[in-house]
N, C-alpha and C. Protein backbone atom coordinates (compact mmCIF):
# COMPACT_ATOMS: atom_id res chain seq x y z
N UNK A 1 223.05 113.32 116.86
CA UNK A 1 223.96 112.19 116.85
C UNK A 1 224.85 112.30 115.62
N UNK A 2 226.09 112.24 115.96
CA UNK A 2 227.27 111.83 114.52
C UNK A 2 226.60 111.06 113.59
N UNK A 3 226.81 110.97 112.36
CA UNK A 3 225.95 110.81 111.48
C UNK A 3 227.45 109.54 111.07
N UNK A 4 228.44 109.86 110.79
CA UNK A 4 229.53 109.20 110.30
C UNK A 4 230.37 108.73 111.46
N UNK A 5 230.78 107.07 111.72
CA UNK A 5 231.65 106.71 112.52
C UNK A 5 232.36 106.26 112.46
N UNK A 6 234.19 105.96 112.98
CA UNK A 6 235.03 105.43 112.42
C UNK A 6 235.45 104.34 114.06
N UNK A 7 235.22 102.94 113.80
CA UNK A 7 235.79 102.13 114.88
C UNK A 7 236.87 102.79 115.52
N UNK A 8 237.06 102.90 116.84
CA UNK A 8 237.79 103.15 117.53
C UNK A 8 238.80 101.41 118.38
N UNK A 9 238.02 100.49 118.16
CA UNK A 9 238.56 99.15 118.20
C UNK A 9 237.66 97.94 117.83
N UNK A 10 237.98 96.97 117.42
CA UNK A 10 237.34 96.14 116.74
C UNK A 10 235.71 95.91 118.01
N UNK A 11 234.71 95.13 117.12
CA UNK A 11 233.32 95.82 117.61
C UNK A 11 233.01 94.63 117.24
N UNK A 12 232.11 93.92 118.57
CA UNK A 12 231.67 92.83 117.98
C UNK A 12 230.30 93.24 117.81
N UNK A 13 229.55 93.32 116.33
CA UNK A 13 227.89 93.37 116.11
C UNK A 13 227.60 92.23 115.88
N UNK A 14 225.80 92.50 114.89
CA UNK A 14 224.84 91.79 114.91
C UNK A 14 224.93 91.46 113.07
N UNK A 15 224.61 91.08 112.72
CA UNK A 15 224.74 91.71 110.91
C UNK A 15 223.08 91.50 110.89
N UNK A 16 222.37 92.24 110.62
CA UNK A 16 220.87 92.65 110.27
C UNK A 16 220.23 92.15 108.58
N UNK A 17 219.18 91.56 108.61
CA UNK A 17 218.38 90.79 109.34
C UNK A 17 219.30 89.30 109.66
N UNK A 18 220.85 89.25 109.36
CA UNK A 18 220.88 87.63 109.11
C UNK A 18 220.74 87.06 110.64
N UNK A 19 220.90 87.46 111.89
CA UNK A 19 221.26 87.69 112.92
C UNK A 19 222.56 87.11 113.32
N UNK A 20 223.38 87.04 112.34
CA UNK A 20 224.89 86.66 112.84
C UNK A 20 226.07 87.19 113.07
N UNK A 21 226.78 86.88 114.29
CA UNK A 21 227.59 87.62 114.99
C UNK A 21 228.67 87.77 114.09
N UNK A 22 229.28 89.20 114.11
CA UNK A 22 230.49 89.29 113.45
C UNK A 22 231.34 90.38 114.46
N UNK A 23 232.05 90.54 113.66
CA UNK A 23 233.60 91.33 114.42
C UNK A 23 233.74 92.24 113.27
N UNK A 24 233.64 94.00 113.58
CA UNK A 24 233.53 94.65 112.48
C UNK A 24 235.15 95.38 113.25
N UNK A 25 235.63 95.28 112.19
CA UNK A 25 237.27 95.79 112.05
C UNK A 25 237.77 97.27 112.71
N UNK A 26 238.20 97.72 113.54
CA UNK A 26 239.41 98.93 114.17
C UNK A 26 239.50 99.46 113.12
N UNK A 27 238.78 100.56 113.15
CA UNK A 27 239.48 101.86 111.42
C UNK A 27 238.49 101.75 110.65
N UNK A 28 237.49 100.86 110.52
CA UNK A 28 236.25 100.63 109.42
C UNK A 28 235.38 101.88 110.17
N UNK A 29 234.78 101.96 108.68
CA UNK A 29 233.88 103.60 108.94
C UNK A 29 232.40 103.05 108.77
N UNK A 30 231.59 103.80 108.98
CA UNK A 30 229.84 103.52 109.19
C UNK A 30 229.18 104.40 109.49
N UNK A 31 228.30 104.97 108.88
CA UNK A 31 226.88 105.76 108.74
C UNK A 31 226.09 104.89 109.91
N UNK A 32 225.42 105.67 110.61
CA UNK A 32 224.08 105.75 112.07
C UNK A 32 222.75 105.64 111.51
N UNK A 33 222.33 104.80 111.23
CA UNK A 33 221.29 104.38 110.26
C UNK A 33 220.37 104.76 111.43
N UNK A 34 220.65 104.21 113.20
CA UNK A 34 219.26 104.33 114.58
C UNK A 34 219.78 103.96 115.26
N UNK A 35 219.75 105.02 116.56
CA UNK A 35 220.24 105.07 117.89
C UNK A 35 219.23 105.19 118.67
N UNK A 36 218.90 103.70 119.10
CA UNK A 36 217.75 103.76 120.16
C UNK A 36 217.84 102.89 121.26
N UNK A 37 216.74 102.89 122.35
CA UNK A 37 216.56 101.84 123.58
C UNK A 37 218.46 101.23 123.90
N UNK A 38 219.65 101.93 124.31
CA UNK A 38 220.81 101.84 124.04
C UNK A 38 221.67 100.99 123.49
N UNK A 39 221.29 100.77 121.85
CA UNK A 39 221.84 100.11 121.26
C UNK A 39 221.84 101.07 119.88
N UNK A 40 222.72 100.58 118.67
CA UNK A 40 223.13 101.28 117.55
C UNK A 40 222.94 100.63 116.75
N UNK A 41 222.55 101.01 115.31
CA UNK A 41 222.91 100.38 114.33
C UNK A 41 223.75 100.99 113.07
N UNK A 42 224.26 100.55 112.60
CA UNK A 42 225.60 100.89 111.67
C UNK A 42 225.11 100.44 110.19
N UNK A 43 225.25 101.07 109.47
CA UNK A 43 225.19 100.59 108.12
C UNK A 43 226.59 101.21 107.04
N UNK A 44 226.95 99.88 106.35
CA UNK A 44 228.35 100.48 105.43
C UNK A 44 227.26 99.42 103.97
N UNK A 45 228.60 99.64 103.21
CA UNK A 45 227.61 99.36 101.77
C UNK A 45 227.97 98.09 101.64
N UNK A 46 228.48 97.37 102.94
CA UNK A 46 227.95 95.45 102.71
C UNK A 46 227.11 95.51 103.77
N UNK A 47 226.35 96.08 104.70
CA UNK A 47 225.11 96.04 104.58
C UNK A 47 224.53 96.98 106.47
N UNK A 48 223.88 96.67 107.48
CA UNK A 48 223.69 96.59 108.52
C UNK A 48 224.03 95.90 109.85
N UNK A 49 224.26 96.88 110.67
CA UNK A 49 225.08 95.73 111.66
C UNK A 49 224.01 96.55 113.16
N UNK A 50 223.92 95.81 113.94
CA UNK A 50 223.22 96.22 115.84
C UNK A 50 224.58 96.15 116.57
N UNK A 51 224.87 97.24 117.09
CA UNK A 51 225.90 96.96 118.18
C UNK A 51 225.09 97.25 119.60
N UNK A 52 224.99 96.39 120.30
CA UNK A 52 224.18 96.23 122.16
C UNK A 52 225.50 96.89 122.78
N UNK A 53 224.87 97.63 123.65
CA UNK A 53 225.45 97.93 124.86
C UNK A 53 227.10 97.74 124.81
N UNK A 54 226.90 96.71 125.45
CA UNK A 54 228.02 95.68 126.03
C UNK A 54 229.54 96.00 124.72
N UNK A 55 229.13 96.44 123.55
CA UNK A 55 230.26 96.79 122.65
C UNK A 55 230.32 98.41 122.26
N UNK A 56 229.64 99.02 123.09
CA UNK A 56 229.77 100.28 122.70
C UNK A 56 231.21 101.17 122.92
N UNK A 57 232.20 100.88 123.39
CA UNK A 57 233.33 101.04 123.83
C UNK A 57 234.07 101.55 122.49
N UNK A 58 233.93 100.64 121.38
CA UNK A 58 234.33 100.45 120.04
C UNK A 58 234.07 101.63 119.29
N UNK A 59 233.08 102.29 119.64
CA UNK A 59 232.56 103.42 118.68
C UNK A 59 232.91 104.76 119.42
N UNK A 60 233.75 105.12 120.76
CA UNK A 60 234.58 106.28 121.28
C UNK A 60 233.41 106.78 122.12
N UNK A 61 234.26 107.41 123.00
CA UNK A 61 233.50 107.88 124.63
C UNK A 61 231.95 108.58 123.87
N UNK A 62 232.36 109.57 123.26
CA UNK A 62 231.25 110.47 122.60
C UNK A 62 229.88 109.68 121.87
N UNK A 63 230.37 108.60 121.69
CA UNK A 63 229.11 108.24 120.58
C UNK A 63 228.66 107.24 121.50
N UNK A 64 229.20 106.86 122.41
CA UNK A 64 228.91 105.29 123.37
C UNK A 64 227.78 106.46 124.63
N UNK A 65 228.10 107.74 124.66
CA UNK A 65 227.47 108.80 125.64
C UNK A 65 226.53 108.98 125.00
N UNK A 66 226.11 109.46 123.78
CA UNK A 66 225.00 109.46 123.01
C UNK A 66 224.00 108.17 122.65
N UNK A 67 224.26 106.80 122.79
CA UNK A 67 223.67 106.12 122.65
C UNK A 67 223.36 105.60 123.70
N UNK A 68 223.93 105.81 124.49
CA UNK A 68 222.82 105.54 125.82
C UNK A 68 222.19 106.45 126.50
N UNK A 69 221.98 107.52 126.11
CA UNK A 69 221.46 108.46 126.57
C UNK A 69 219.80 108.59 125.90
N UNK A 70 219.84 107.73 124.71
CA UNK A 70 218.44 107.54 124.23
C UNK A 70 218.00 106.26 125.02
N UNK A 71 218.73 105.86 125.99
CA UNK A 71 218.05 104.08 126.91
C UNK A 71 216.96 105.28 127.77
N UNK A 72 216.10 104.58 128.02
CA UNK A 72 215.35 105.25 128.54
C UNK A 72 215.70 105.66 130.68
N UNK A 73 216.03 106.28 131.08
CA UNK A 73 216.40 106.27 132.77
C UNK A 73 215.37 105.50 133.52
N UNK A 74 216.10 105.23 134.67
CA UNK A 74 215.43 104.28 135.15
C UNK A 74 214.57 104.99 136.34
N UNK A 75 213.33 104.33 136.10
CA UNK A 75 212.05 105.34 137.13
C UNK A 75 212.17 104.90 138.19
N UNK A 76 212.05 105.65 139.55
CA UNK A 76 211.81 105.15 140.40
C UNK A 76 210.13 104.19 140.47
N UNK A 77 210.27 103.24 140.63
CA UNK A 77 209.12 102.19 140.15
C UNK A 77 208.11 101.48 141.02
N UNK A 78 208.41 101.65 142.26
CA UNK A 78 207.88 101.72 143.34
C UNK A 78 207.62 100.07 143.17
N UNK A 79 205.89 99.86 143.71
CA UNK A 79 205.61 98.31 143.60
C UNK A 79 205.43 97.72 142.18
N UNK A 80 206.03 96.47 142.22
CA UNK A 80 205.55 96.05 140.77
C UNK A 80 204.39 96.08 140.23
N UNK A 81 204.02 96.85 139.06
CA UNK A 81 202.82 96.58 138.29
C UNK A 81 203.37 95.62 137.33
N UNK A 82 202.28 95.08 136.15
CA UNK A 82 202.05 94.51 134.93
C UNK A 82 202.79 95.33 134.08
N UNK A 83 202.67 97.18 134.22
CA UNK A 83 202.92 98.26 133.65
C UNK A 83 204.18 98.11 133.52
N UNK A 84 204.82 98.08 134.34
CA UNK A 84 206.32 97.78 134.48
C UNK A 84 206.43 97.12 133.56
N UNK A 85 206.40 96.04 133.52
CA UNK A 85 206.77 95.19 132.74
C UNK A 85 206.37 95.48 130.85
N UNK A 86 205.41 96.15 130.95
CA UNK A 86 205.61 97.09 129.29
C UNK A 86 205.87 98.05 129.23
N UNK A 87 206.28 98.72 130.10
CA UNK A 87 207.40 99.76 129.85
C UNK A 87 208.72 99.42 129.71
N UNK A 88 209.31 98.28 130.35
CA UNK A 88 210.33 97.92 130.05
C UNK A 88 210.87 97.21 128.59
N UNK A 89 209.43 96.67 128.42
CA UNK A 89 209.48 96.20 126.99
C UNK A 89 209.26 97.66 125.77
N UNK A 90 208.99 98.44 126.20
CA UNK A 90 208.51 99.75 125.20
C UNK A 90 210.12 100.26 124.85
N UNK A 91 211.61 99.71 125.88
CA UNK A 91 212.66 100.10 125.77
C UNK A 91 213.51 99.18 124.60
N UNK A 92 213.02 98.74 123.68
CA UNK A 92 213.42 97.79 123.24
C UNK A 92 212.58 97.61 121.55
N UNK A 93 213.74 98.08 120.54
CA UNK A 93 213.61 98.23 119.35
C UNK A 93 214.01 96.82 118.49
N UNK A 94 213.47 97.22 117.51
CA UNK A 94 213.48 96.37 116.12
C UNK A 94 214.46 97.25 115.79
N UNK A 95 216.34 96.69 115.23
CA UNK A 95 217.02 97.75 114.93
C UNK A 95 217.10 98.48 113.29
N UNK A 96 215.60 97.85 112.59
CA UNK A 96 215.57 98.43 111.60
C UNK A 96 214.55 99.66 111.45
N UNK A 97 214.19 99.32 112.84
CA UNK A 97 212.81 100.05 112.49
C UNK A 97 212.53 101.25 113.52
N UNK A 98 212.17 102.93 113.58
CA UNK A 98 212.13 103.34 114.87
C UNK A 98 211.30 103.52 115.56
N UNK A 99 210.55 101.94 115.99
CA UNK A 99 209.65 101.83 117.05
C UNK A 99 209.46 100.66 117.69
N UNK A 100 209.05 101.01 119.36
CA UNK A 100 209.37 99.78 119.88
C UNK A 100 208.67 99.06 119.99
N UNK A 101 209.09 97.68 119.99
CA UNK A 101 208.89 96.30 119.85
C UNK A 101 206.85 96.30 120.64
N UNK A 102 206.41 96.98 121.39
CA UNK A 102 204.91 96.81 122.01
C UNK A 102 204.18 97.83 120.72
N UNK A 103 205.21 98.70 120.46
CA UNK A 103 203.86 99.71 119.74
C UNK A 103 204.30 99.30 118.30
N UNK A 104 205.05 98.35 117.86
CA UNK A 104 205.35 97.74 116.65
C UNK A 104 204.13 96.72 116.67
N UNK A 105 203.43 96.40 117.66
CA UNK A 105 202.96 95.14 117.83
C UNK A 105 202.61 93.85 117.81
N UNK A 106 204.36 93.45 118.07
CA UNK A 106 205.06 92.50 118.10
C UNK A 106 204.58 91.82 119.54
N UNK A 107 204.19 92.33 120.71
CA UNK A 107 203.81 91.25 121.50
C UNK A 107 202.17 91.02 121.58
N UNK A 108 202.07 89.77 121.74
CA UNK A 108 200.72 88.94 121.59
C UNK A 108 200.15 88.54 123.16
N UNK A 109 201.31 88.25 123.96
CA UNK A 109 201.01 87.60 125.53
C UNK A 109 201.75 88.72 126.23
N UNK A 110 201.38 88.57 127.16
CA UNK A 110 202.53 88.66 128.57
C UNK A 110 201.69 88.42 130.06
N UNK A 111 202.29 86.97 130.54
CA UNK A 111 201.87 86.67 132.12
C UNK A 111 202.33 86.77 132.99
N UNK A 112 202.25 87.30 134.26
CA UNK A 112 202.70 87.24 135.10
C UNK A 112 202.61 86.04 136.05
N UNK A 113 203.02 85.16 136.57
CA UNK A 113 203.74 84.36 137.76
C UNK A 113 203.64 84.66 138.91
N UNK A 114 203.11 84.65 140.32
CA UNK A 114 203.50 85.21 141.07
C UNK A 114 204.17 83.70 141.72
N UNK A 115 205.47 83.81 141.99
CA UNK A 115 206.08 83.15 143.03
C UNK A 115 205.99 83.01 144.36
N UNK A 116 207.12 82.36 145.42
CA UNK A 116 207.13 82.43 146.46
C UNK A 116 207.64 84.34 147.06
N UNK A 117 208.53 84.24 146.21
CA UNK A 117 209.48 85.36 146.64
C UNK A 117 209.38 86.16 145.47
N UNK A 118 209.03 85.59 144.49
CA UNK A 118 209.19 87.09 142.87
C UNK A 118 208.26 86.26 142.17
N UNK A 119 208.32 87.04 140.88
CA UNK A 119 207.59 86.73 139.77
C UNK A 119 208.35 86.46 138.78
N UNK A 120 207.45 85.43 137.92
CA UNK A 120 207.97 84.87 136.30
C UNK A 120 207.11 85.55 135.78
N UNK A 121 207.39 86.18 134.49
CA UNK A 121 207.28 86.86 133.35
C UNK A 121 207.21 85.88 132.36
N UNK A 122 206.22 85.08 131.60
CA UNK A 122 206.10 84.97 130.06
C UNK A 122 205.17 85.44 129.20
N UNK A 123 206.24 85.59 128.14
CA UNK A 123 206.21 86.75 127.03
C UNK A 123 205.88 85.86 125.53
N UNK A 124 204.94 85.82 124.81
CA UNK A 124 204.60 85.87 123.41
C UNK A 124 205.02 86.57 122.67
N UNK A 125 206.05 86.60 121.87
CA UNK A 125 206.30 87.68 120.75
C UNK A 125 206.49 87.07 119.22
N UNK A 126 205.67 87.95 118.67
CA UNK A 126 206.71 87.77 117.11
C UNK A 126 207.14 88.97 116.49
N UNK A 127 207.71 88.65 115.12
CA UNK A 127 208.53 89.65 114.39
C UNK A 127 207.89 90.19 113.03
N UNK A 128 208.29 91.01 112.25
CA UNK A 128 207.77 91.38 111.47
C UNK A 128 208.18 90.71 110.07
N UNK A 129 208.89 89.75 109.86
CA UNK A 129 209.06 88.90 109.42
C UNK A 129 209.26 87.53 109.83
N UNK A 130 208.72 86.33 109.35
CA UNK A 130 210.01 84.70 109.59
C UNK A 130 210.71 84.67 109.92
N UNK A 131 211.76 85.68 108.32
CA UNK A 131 213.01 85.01 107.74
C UNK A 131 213.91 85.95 108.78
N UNK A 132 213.30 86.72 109.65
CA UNK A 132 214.34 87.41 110.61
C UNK A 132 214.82 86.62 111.73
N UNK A 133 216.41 87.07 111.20
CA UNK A 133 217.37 86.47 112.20
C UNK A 133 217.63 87.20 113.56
N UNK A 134 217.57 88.08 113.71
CA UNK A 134 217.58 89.21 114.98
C UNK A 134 216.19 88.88 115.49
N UNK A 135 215.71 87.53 115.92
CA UNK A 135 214.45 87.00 116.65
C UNK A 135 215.05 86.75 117.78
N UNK A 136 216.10 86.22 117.87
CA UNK A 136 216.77 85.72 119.48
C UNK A 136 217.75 86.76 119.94
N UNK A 137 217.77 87.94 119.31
CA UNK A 137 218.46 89.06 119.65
C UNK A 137 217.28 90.02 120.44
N UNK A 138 216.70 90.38 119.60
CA UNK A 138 215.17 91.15 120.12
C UNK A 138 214.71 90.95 121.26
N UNK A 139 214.31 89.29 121.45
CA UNK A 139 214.03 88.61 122.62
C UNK A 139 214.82 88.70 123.69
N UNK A 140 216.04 88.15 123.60
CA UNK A 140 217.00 88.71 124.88
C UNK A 140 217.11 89.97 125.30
N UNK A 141 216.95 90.59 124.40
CA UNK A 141 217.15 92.42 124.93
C UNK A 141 215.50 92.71 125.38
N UNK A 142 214.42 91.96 124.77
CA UNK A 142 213.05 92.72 126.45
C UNK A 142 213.14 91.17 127.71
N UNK A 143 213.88 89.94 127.27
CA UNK A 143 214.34 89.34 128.40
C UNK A 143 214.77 90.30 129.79
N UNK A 144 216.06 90.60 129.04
CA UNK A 144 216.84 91.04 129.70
C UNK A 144 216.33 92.89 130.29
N UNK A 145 215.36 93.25 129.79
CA UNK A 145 214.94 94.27 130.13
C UNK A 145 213.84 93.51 131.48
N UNK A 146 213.59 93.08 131.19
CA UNK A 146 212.26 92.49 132.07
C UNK A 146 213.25 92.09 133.59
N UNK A 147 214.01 91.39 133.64
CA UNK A 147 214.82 90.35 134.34
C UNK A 147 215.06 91.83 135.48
N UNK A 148 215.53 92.70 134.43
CA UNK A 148 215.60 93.95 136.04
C UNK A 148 215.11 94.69 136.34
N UNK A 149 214.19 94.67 136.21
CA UNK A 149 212.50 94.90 136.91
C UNK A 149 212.70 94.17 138.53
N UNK A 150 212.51 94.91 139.39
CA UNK A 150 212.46 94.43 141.08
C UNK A 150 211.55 93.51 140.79
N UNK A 151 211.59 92.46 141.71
CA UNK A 151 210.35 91.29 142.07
C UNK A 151 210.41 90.58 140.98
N UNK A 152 210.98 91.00 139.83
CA UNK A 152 211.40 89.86 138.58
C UNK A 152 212.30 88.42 139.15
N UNK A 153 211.91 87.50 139.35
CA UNK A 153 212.65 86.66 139.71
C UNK A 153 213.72 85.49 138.18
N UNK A 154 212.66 85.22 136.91
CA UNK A 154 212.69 84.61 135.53
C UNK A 154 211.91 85.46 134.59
N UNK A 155 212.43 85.31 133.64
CA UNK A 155 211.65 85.75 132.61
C UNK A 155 211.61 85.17 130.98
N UNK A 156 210.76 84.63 130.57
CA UNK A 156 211.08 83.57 129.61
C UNK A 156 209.95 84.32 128.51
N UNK A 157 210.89 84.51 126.98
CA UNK A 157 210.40 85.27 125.75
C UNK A 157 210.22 84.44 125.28
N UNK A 158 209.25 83.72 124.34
CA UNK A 158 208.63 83.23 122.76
C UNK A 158 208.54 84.01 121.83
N UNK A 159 209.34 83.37 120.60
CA UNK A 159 208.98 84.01 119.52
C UNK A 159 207.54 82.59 118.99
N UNK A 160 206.36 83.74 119.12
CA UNK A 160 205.17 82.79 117.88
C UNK A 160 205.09 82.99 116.68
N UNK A 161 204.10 82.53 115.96
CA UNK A 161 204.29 83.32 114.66
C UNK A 161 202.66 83.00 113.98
N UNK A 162 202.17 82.89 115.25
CA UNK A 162 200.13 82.64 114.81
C UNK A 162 199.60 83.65 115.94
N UNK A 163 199.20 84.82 115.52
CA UNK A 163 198.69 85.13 113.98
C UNK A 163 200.05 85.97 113.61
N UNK A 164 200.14 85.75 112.16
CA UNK A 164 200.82 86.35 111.08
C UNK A 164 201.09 87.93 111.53
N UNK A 165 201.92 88.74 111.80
CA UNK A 165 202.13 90.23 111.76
C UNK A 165 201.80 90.90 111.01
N UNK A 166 201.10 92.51 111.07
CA UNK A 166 201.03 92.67 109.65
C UNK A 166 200.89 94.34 110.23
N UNK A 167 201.00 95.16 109.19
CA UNK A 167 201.21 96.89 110.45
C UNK A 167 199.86 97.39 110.49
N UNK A 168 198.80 96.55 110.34
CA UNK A 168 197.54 97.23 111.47
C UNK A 168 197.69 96.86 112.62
N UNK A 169 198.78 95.63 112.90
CA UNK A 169 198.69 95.99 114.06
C UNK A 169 199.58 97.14 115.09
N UNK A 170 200.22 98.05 114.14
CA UNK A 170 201.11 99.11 114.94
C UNK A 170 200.27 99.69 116.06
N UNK A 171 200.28 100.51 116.92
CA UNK A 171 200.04 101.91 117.58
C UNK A 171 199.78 102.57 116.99
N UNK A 172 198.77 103.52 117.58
CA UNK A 172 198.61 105.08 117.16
C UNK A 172 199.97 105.83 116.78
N UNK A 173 200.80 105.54 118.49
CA UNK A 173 201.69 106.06 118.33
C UNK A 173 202.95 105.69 117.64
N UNK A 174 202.66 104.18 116.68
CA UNK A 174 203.91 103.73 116.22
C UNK A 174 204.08 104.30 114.53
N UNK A 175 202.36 104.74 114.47
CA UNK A 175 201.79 104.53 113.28
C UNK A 175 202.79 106.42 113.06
N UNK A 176 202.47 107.19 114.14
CA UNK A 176 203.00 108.52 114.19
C UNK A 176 204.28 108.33 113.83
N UNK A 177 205.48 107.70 114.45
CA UNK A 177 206.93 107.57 114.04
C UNK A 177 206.90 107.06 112.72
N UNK A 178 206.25 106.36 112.51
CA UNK A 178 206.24 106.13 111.00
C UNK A 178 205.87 107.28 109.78
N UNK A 179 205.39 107.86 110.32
CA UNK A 179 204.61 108.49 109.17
C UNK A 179 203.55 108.05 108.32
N UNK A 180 202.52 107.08 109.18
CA UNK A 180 201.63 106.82 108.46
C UNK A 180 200.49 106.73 108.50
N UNK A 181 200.21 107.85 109.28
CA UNK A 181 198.69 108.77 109.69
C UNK A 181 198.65 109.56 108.24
């Protein structure tokens, strides 16, 4: 991945951790701090920014092709499992951090619903901090991962915050991206 990027048109991000929306300027340049689950993050020396999907246009054909090319493809998925539904969440990062949000172990719940016609999905999550503002960002993006999942009919995220986070609870395998085996 390009390591250095220069806006190709104004970009609406995230600013990290505050979670507030800004408009980063046409011609402003930015270092690729993590390109994951197809979203970006940008860092210049006033600070971190998440650009989702939906603004990748801003950063030129080449780099908008590369960052979604780390979204994970979509499986043929046959009948709904439970599985589904954390795999879809496994697509879906903390944009400071490079691992996802289940093997970060950030979720606490997840129920399934069965409906008339589909299923509701609710989700327990917290963050690795409080004071993080990218809590209702995080959430919408395994919302919105969940929501298109077949037989998904709703899907409704909580952020909790009992019990406290802390990185025993990572993965084996989160503990591996980290480096801290």
């Amino acid at each position: 991945m390009t390591k250095e990027i220069t806006l190709k048109k104004n970009c609406v991000a995230t600013i990290i951790p505050a979670g507030d929306e800004i408009t980063l300027a046409e011609g402003a340049s930015f270092s690729i701090a993590q390109s994951l689950g197809g979203s970006i993050t940008l860092r210049d020396a006033n600070g971190m920014y998440r650009v989702g999907q939906e603004a990748l246009d801003a950063l030129g054909e080449e780099v908008k092709k590369q960052v979604l090319s780390t979204k994970e493809p979509a499986k043929d998925q046959g009948p709904f499992s439970e599985d589904q539904v954390w795999e879809a969440m496994r697509g879906c990062y903390d944009p400071e951090i490079p691992v996802n949000i289940v093997d970060l172990g950030l979720i606490y719940d997840m129920q399934v619903e069965e409906g008339e016609k589909a299923k509701h999905i609710s989700v327990k999550m917290t963050l690795t901090a409080q004071g993080c503002g990218m809590g209702p960002v995080i959430a919408d993006d395994a919302k919105q991962r969940i929501l298109a999942l077949p037989e998904v009919d709703s899907a409704e995220v909580e952020i909790v915050w009992d019990p406290v986070w802390n990185p025993r609870m990572i993965s084996e395998e989160g503990k591996k991206v980290l480096g801290l085996e």
